[in-house]
PDB file of N, CA and C in Angstrom:
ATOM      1  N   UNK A   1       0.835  -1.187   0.000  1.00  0.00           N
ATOM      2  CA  UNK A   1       0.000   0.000   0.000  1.00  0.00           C
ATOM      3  C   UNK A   1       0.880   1.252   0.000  1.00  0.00           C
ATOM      4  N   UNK A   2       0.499   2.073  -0.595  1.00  0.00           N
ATOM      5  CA  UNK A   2       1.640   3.121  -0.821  1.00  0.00           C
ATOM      6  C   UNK A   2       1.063   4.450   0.075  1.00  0.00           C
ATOM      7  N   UNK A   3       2.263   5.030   0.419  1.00  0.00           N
ATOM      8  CA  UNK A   3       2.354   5.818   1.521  1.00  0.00           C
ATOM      9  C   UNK A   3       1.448   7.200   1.403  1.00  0.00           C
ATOM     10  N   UNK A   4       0.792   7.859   2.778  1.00  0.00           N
ATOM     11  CA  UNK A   4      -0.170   8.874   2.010  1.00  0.00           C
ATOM     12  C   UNK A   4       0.274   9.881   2.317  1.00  0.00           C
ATOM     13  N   UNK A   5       0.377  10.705   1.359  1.00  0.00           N
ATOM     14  CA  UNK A   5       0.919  11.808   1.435  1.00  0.00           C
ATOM     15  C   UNK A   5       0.387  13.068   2.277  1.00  0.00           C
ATOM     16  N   UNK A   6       1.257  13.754   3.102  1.00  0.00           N
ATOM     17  CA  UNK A   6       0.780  14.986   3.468  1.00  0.00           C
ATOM     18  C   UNK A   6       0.737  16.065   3.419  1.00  0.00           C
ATOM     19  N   UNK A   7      -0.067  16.703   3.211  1.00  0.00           N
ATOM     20  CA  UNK A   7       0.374  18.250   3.294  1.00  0.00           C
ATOM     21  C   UNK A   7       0.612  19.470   4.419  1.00  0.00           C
ATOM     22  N   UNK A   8       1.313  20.006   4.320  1.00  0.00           N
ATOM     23  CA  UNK A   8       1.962  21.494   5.240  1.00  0.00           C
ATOM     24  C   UNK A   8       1.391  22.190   5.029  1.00  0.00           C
ATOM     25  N   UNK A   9       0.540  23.345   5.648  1.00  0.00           N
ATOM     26  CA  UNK A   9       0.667  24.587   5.381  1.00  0.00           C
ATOM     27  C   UNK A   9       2.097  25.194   4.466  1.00  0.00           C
ATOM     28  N   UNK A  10       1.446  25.758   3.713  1.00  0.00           N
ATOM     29  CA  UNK A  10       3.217  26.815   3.006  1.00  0.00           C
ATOM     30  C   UNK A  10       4.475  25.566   2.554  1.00  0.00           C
ATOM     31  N   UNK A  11       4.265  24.465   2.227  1.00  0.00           N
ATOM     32  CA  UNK A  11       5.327  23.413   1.970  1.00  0.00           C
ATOM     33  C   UNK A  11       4.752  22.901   0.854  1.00  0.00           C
ATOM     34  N   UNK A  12       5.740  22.788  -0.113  1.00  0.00           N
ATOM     35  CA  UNK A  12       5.243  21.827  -1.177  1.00  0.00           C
ATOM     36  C   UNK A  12       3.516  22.312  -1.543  1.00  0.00           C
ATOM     37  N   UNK A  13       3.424  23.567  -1.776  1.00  0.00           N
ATOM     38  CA  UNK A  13       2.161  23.281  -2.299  1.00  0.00           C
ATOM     39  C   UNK A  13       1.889  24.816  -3.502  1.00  0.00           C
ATOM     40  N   UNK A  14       0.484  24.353  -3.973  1.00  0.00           N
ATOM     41  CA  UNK A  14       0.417  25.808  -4.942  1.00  0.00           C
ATOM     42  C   UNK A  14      -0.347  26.742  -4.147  1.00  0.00           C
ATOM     43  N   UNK A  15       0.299  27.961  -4.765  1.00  0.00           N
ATOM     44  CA  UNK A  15      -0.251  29.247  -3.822  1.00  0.00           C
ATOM     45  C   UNK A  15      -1.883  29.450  -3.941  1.00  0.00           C
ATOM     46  N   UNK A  16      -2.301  29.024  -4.753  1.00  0.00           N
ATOM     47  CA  UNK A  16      -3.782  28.983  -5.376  1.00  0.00           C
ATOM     48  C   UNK A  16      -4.292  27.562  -5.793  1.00  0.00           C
ATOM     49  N   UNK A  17      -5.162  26.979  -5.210  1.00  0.00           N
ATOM     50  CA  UNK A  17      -5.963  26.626  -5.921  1.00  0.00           C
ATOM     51  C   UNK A  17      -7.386  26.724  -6.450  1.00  0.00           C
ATOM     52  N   UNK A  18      -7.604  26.000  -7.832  1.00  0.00           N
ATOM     53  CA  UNK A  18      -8.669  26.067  -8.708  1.00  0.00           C
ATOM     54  C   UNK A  18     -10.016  24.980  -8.336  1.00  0.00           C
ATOM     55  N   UNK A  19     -10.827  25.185  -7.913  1.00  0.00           N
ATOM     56  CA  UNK A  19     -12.372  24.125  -7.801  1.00  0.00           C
ATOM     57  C   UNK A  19     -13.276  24.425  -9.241  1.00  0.00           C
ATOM     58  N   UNK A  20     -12.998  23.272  -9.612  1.00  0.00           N
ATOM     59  CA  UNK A  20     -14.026  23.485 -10.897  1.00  0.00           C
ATOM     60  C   UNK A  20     -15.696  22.341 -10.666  1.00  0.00           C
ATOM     61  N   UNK A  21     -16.407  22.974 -11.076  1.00  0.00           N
ATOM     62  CA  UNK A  21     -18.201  22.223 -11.137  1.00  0.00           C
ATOM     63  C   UNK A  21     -18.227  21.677 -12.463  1.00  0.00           C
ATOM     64  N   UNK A  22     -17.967  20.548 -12.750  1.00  0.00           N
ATOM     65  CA  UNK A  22     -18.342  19.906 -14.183  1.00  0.00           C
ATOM     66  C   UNK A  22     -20.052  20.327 -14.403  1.00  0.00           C
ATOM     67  N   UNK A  23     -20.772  20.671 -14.238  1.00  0.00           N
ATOM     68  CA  UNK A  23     -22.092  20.751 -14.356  1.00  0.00           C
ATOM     69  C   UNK A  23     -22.188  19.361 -14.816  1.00  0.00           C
ATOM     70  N   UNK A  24     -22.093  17.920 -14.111  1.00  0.00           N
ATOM     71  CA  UNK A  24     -22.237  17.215 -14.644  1.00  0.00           C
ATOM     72  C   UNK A  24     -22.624  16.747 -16.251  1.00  0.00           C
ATOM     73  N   UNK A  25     -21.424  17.681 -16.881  1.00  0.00           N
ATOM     74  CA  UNK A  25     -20.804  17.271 -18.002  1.00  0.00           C
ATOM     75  C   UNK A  25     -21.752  17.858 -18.695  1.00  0.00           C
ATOM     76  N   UNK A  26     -22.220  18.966 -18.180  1.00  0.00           N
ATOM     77  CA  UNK A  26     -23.142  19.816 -19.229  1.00  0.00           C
ATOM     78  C   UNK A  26     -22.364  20.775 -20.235  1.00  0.00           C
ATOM     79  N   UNK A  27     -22.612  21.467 -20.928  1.00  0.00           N
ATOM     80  CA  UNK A  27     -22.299  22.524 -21.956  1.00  0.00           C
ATOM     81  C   UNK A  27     -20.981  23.377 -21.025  1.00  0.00           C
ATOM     82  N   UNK A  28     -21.963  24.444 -20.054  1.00  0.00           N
ATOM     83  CA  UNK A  28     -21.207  25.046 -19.582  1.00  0.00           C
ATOM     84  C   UNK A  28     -20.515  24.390 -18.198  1.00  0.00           C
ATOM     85  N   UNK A  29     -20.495  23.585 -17.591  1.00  0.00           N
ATOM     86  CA  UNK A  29     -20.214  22.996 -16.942  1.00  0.00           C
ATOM     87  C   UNK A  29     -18.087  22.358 -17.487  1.00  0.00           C
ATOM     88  N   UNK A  30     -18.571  21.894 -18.866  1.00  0.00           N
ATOM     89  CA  UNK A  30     -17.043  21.812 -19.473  1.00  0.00           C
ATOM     90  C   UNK A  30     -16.115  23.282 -20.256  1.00  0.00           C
ATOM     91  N   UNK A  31     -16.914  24.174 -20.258  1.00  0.00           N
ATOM     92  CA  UNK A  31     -16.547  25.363 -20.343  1.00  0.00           C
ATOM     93  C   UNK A  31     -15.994  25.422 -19.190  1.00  0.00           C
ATOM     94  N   UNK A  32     -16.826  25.606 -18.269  1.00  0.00           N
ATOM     95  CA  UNK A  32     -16.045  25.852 -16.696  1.00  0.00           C
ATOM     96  C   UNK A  32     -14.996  25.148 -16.385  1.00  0.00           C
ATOM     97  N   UNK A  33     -14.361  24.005 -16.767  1.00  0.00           N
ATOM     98  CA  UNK A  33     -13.184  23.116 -16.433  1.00  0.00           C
ATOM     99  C   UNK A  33     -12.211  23.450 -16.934  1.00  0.00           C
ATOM    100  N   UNK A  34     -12.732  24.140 -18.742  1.00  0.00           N
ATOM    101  CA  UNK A  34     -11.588  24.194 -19.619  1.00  0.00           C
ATOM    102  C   UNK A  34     -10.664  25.687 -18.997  1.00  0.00           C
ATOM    103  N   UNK A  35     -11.520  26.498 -18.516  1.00  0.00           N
ATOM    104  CA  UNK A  35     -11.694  27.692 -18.344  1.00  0.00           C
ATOM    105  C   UNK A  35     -10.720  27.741 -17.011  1.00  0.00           C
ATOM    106  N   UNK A  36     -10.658  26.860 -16.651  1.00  0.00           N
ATOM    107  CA  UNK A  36     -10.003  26.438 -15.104  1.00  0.00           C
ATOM    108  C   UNK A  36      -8.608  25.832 -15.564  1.00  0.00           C
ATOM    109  N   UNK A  37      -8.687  25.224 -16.406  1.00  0.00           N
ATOM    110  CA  UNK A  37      -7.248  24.489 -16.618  1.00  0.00           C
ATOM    111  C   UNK A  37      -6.455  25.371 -17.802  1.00  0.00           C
ATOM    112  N   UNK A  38      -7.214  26.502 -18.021  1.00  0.00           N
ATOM    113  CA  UNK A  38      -6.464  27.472 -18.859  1.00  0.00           C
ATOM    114  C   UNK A  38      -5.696  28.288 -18.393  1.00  0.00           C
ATOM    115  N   UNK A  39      -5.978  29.140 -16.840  1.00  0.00           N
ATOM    116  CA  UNK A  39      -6.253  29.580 -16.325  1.00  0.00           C
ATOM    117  C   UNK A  39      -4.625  29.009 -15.678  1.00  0.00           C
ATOM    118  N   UNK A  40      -4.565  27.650 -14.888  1.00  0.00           N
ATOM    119  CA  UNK A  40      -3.506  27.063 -14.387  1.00  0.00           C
ATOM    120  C   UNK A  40      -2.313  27.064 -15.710  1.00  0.00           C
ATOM    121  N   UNK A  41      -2.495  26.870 -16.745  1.00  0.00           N
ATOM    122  CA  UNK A  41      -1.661  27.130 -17.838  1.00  0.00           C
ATOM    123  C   UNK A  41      -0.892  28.324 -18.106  1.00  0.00           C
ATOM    124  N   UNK A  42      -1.528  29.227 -17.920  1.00  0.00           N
ATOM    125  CA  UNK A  42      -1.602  30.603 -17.874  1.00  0.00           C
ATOM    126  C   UNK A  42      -0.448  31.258 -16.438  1.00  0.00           C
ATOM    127  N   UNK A  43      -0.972  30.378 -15.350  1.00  0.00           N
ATOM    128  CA  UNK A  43      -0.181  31.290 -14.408  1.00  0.00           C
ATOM    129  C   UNK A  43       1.003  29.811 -13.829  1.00  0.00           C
ATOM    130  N   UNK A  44       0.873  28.627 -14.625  1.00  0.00           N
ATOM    131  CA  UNK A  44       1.720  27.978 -13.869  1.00  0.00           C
ATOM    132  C   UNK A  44       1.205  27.534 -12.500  1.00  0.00           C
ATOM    133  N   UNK A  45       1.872  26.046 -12.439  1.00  0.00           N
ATOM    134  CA  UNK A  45       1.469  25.123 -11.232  1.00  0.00           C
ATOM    135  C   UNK A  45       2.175  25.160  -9.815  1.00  0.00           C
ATOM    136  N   UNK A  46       3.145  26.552 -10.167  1.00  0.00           N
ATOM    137  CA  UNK A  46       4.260  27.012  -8.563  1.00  0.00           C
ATOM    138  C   UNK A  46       2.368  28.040  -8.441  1.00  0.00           C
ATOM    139  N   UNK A  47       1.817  28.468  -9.266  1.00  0.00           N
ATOM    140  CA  UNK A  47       1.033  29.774  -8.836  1.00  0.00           C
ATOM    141  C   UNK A  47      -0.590  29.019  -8.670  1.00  0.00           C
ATOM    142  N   UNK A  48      -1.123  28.190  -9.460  1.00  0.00           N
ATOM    143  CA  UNK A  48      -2.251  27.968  -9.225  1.00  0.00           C
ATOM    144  C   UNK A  48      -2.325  26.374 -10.131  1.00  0.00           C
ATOM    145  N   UNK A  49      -2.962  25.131  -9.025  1.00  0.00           N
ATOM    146  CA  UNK A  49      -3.138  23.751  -9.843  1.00  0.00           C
ATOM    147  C   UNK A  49      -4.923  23.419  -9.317  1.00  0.00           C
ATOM    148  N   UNK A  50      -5.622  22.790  -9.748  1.00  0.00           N
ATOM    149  CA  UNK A  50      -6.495  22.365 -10.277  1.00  0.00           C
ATOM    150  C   UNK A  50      -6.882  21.477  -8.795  1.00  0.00           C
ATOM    151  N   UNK A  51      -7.745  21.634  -7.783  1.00  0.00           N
ATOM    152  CA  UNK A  51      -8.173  21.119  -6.441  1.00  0.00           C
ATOM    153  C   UNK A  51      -9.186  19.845  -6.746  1.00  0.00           C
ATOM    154  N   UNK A  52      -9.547  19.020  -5.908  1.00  0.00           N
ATOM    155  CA  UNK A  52     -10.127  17.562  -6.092  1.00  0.00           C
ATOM    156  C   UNK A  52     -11.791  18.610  -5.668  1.00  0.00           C
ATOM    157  N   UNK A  53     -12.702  18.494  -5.896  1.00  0.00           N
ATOM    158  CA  UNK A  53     -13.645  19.378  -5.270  1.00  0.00           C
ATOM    159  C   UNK A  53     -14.175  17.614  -4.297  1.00  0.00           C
ATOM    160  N   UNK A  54     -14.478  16.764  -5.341  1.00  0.00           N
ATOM    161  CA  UNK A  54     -14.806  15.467  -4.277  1.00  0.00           C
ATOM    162  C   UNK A  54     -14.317  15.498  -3.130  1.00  0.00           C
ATOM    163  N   UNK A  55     -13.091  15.377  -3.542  1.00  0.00           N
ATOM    164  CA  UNK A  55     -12.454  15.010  -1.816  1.00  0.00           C
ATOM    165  C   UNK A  55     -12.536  16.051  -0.810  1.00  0.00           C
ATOM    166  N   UNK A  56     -12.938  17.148  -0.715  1.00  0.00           N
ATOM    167  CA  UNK A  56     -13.930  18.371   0.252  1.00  0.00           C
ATOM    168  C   UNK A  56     -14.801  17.908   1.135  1.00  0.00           C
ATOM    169  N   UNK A  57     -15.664  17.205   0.390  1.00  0.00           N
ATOM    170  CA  UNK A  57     -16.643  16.402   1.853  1.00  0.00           C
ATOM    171  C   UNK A  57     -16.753  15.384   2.004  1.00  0.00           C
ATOM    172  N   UNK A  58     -15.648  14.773   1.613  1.00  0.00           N
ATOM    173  CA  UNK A  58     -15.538  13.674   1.709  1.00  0.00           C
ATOM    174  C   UNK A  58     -14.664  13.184   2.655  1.00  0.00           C
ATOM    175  N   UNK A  59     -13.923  14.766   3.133  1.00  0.00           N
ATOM    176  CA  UNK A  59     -12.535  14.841   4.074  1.00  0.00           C
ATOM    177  C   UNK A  59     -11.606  14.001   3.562  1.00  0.00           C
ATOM    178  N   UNK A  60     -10.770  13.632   2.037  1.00  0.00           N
ATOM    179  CA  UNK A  60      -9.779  13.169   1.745  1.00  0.00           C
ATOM    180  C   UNK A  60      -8.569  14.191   2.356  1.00  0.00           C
ATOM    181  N   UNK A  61      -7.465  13.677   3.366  1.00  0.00           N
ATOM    182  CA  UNK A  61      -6.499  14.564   4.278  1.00  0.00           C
ATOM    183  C   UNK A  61      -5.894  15.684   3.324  1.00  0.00           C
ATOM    184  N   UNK A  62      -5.318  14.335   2.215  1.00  0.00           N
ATOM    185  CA  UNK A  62      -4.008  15.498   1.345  1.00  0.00           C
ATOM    186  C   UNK A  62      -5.050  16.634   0.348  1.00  0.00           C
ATOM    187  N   UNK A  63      -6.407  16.407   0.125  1.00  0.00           N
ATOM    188  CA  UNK A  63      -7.303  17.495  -0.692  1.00  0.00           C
ATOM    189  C   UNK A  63      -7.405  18.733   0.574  1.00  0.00           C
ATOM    190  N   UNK A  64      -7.594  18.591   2.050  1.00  0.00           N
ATOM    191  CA  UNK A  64      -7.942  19.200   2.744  1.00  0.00           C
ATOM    192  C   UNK A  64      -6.445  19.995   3.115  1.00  0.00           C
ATOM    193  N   UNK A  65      -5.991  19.151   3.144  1.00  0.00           N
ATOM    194  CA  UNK A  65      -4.567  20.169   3.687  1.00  0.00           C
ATOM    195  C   UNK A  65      -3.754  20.544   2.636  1.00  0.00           C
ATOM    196  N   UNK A  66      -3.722  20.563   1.064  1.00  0.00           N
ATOM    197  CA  UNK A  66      -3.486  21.211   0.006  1.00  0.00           C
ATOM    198  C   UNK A  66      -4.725  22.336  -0.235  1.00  0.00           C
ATOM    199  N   UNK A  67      -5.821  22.316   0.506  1.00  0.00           N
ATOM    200  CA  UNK A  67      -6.577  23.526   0.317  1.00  0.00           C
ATOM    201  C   UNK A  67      -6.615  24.381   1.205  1.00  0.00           C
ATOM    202  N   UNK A  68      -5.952  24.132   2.744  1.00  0.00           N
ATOM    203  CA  UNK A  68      -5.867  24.639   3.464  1.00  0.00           C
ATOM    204  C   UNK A  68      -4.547  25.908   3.349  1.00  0.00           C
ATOM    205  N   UNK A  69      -3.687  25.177   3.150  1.00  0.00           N
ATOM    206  CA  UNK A  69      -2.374  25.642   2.853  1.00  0.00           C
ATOM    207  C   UNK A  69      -2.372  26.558   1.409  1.00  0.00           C
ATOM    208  N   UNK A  70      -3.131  26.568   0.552  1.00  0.00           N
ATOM    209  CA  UNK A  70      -3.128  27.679  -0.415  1.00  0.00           C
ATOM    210  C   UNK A  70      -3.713  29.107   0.203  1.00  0.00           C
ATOM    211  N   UNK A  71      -3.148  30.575  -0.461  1.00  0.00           N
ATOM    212  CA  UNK A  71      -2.936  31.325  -0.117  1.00  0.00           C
ATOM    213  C   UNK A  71      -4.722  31.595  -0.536  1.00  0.00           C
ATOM    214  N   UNK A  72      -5.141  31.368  -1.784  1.00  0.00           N
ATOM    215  CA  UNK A  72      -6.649  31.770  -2.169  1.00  0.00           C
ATOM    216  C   UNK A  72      -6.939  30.295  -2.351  1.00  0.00           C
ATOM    217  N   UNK A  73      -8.644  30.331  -2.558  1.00  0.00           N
ATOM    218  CA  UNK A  73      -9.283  29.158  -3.034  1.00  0.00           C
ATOM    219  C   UNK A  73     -10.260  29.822  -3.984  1.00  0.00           C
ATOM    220  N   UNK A  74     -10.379  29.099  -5.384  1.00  0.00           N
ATOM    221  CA  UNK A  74     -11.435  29.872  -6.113  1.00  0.00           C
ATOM    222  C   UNK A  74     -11.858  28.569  -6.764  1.00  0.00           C
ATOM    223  N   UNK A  75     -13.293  29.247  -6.827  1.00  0.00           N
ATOM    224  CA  UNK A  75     -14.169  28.064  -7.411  1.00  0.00           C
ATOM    225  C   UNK A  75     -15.134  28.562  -8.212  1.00  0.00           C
ATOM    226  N   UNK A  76     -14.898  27.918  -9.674  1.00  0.00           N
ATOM    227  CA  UNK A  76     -15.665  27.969 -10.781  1.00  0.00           C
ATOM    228  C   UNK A  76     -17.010  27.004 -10.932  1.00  0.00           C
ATOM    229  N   UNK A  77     -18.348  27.509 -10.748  1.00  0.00           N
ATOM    230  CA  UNK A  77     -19.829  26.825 -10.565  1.00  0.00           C
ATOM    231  C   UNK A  77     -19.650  26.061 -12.756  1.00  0.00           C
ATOM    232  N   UNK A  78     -19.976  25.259 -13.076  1.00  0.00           N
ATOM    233  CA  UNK A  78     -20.215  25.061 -14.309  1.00  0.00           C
ATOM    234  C   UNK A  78     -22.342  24.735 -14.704  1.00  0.00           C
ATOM    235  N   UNK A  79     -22.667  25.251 -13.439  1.00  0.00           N
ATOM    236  CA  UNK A  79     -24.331  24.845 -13.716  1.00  0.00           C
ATOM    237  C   UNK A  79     -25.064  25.766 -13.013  1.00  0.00           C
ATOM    238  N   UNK A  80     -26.475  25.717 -12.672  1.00  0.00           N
ATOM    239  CA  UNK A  80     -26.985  27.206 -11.913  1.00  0.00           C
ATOM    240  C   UNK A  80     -27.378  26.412 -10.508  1.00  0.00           C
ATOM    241  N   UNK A  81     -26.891  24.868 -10.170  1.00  0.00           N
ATOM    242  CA  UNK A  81     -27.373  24.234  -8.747  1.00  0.00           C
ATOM    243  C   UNK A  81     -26.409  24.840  -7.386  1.00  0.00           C
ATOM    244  N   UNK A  82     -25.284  25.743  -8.044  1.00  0.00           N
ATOM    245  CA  UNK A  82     -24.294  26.092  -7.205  1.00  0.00           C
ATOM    246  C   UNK A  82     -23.566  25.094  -5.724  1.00  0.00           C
ATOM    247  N   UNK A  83     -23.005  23.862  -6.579  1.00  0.00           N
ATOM    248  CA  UNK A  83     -22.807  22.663  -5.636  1.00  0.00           C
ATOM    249  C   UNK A  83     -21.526  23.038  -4.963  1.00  0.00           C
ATOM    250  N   UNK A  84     -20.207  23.865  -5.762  1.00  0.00           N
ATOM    251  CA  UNK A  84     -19.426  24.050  -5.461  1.00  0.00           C
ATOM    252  C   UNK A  84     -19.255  25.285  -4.136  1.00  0.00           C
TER     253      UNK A  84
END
């Protein structure tokens, strides 16, 4: 079983991360993803990478303490149910 990784505050992590809403794979919903991973392209993965939104309530450790430890959190809705 392979070892689970942790996260630090301020260690090993990106200063930003991105929450994207697939609108369950609706129209704008994949707009919203693309729009998100352009975005990380754009400013680089030292500045902003792409967050698990699942693992949020699901309390996965390393999603929670890689979101903790970023400086912002931004989250892109891709539908009008506003899940994110």
């Amino acid at each position: 079983m392979a070892e689970e990784q942790q996260w630090q505050a301020g260690v090993n992590t990106h200063e930003n991360t991105i929450f994207s809403c697939f609108g369950g794979a609706s129209n704008t919903g994949i707009v919203s993803a693309l729009a998100c991973l352009e975005a990380v392209k754009e400013l680089g993965l030292e500045k902003a990478a792409i967050g698990c939104l699942g693992g949020l309530p699901t309390k996965v450790k390393p999603v929670l303490g890689k979101t903790k430890a970023s400086k912002k959190v931004i989250t892109v809705d891709g539908c009008p149910f506003e899940c994110a």
